[in-house]
PDB file of N, CA and C in Angstrom:
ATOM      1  N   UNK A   1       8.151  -3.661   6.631  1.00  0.00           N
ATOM      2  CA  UNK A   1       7.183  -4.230   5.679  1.00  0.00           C
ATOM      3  C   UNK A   1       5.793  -3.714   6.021  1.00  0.00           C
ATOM      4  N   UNK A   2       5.080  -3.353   5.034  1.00  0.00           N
ATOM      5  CA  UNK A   2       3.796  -2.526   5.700  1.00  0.00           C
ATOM      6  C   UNK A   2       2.920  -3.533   5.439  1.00  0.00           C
ATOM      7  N   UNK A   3       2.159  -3.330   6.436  1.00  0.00           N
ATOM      8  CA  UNK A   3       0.641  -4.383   6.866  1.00  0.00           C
ATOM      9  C   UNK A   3       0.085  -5.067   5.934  1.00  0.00           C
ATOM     10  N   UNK A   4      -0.841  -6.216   5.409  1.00  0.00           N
ATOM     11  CA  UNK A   4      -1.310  -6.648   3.901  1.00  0.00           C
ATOM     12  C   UNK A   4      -2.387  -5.904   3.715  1.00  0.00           C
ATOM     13  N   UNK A   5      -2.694  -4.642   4.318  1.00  0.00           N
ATOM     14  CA  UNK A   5      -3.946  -3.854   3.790  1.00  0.00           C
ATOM     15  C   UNK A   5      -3.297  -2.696   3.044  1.00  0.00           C
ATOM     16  N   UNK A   6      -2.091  -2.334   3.354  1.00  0.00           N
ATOM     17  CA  UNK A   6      -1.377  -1.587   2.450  1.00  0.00           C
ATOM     18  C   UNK A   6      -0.377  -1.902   1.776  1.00  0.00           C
ATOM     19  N   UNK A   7      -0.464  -3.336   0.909  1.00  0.00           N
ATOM     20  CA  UNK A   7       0.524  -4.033   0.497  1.00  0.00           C
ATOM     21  C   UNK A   7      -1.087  -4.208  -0.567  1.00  0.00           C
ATOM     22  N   UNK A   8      -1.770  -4.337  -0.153  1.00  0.00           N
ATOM     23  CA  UNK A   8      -3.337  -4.954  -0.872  1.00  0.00           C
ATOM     24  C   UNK A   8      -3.680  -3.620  -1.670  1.00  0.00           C
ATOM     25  N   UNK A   9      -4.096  -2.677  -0.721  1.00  0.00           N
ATOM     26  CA  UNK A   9      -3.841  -1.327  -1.913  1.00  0.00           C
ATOM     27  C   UNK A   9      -2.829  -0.894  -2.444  1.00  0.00           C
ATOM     28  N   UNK A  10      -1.634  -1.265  -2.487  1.00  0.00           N
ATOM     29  CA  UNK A  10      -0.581  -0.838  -3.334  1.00  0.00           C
ATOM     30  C   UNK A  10      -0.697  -1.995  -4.325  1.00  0.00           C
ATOM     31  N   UNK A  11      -1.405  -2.704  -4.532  1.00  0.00           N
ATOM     32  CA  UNK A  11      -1.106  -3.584  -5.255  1.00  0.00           C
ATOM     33  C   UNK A  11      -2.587  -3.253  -6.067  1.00  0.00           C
ATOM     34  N   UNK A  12      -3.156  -2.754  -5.681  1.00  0.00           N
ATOM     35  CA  UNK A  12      -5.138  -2.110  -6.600  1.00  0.00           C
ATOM     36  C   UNK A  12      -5.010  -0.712  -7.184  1.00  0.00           C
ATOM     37  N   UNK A  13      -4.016   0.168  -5.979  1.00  0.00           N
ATOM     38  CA  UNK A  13      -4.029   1.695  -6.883  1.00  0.00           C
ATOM     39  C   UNK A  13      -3.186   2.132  -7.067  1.00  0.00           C
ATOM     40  N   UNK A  14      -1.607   1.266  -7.098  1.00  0.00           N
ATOM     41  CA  UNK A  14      -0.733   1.112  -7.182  1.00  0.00           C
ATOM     42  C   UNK A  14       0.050   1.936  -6.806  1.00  0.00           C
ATOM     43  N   UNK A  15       1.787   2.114  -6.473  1.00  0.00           N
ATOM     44  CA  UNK A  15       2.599   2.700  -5.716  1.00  0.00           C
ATOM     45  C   UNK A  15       1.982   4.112  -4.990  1.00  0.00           C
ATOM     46  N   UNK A  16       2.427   4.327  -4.158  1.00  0.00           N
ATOM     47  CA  UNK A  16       2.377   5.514  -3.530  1.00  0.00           C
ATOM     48  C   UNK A  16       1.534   5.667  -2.338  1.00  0.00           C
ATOM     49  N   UNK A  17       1.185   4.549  -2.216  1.00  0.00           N
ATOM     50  CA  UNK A  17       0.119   3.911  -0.625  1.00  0.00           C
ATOM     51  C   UNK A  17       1.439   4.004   0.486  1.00  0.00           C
ATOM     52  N   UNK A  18       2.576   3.859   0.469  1.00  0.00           N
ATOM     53  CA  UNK A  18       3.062   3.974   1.554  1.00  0.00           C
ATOM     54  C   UNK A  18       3.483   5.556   1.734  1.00  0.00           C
ATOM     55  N   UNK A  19       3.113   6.362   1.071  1.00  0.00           N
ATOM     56  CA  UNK A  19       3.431   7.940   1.649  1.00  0.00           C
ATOM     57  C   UNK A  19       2.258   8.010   2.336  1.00  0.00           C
ATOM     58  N   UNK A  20       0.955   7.212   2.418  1.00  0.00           N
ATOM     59  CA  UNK A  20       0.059   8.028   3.616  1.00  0.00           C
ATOM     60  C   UNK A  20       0.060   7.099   4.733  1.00  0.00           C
ATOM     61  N   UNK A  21       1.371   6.052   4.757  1.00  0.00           N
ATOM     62  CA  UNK A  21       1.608   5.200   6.207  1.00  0.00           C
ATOM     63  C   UNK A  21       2.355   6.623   7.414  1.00  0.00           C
TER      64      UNK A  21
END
C-alpha cells in the first residue's frame, strides 16, 4: 500500500503516481 502522500497525489493527478515509487 503506498504512503498517503502518494495515495493523496494519485488521487489530485490521478493514476500513474505509483510508477515514480
Amino acid at each position: 500500500v503506498a504512503p498517503f502522500y502518494l495515495r493523496l497525489a494519485e488521487a489530485l493527478l490521478g493514476p500513474g503516481e505509483e510508477a515514480y515509487a
